[in-house]
Protein backbone atom coordinates (compact mmCIF):
# COMPACT_ATOMS: atom_id res chain seq x y z
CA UNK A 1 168.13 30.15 13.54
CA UNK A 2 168.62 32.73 10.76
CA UNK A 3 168.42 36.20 11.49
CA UNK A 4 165.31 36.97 9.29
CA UNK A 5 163.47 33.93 11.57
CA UNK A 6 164.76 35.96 14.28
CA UNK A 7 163.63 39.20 12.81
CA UNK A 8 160.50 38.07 12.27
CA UNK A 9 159.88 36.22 15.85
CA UNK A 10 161.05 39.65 17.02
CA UNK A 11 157.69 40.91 15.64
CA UNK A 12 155.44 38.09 16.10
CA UNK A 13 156.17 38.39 19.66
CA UNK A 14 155.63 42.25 19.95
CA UNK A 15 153.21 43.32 22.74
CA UNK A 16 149.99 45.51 21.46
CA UNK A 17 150.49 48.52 23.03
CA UNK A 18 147.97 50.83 24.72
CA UNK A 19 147.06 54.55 25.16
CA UNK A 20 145.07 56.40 27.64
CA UNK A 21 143.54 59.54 25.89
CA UNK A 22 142.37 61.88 28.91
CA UNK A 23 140.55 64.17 26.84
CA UNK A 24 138.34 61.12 25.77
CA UNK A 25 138.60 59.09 28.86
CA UNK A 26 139.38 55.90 27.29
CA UNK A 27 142.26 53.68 26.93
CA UNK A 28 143.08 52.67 22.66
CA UNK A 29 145.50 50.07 21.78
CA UNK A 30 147.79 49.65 19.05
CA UNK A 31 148.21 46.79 16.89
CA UNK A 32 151.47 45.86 15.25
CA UNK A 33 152.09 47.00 12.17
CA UNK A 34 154.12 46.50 9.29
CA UNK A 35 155.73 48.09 6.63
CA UNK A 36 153.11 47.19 4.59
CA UNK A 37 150.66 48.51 6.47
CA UNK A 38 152.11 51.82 6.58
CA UNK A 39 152.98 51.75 2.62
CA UNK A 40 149.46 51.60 2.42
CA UNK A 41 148.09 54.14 4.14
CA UNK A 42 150.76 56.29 2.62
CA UNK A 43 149.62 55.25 -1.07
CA UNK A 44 146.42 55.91 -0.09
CA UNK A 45 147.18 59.07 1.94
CA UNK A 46 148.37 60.40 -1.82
CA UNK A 47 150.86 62.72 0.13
CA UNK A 48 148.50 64.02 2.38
CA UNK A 49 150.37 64.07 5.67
CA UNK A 50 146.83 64.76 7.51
CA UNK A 51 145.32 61.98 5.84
CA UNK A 52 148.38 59.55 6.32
CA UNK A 53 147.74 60.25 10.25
CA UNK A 54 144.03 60.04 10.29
CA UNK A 55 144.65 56.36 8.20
CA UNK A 56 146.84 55.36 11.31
CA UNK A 57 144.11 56.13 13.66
CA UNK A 58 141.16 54.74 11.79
CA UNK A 59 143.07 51.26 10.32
CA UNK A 60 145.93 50.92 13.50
CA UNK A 61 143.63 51.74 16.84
CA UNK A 62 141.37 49.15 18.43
CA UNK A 63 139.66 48.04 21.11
CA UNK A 64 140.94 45.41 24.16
CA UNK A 65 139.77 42.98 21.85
CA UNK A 66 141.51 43.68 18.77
CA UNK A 67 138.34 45.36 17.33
CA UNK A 68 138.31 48.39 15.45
CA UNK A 69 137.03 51.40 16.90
CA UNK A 70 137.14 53.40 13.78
CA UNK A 71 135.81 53.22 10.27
CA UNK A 72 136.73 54.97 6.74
CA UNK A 73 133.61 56.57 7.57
CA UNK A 74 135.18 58.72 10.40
CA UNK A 75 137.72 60.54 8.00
CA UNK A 76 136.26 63.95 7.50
CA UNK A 77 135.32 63.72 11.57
CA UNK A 78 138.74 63.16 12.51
CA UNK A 79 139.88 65.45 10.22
CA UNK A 80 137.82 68.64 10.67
CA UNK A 81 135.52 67.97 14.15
CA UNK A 82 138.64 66.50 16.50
CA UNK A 83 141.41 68.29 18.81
CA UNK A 84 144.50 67.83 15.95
CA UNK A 85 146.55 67.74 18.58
CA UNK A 86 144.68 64.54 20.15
CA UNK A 87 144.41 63.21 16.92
CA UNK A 88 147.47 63.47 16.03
CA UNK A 89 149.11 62.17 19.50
CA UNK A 90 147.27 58.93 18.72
CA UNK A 91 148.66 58.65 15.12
CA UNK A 92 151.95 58.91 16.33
CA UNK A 93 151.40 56.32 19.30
CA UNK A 94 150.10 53.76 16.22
CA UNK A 95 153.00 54.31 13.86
CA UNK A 96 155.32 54.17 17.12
CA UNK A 97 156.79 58.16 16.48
CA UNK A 98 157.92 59.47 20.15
CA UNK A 99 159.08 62.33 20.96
CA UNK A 100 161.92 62.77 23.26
CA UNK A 101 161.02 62.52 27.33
CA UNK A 102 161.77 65.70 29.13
CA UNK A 103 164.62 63.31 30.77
CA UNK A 104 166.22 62.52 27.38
CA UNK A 105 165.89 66.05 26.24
CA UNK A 106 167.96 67.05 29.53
CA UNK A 107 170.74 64.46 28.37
CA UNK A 108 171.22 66.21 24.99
């Protein structure tokens, strides 16, 4: 097997990840994405770094299905009417950013 089949049974195989957001008492998953994906939000972001996010949430989070929960349509909500700090988390958790535990802070 060549390493790009492997690379690319590496993420074929990923798990869809989830996230439980206690401020809205529900649990969001995470599909995988690819570099595409995030080239295009960031095209379409034009720079914004608010709007890059608020793409992540709206095109990356779905349901236990594999549904979307969000639409274009929820932009300017997500952008002026939600917690940034919620929003934001979630944005992260799509385009797999994590901060450092507390335990792996304590190693540095």
């Amino acid at each position: 097997m060549s390493l790009i089949d492997v690379a690319t049974s590496h993420f074929s195989n990923k798990h869809i990840r989830e996230l439980y957001v206690p401020e809205w008492g529900v649990t969001l998953y995470a599909k995988n994405l690819s570099l595409d994906d995030k080239t295009k939000w960031y095209t379409r972001a034009n720079g914004d770094s608010a709007d890059y996010l608020v793409y992540a949430v709206i095109f990356g989070v779905t349901d236990e299905k594999g549904d979307s929960v969000f639409d274009i349509g929820d932009k300017v909500k997500l952008r002026k009417q939600c917690d940034p700090e919620v929003v934001s988390r979630i944005a992260n958790f799509v385009l797999e950013v994590s901060a450092p535990t507390e335990e792996e802070r304590e190693k540095n």
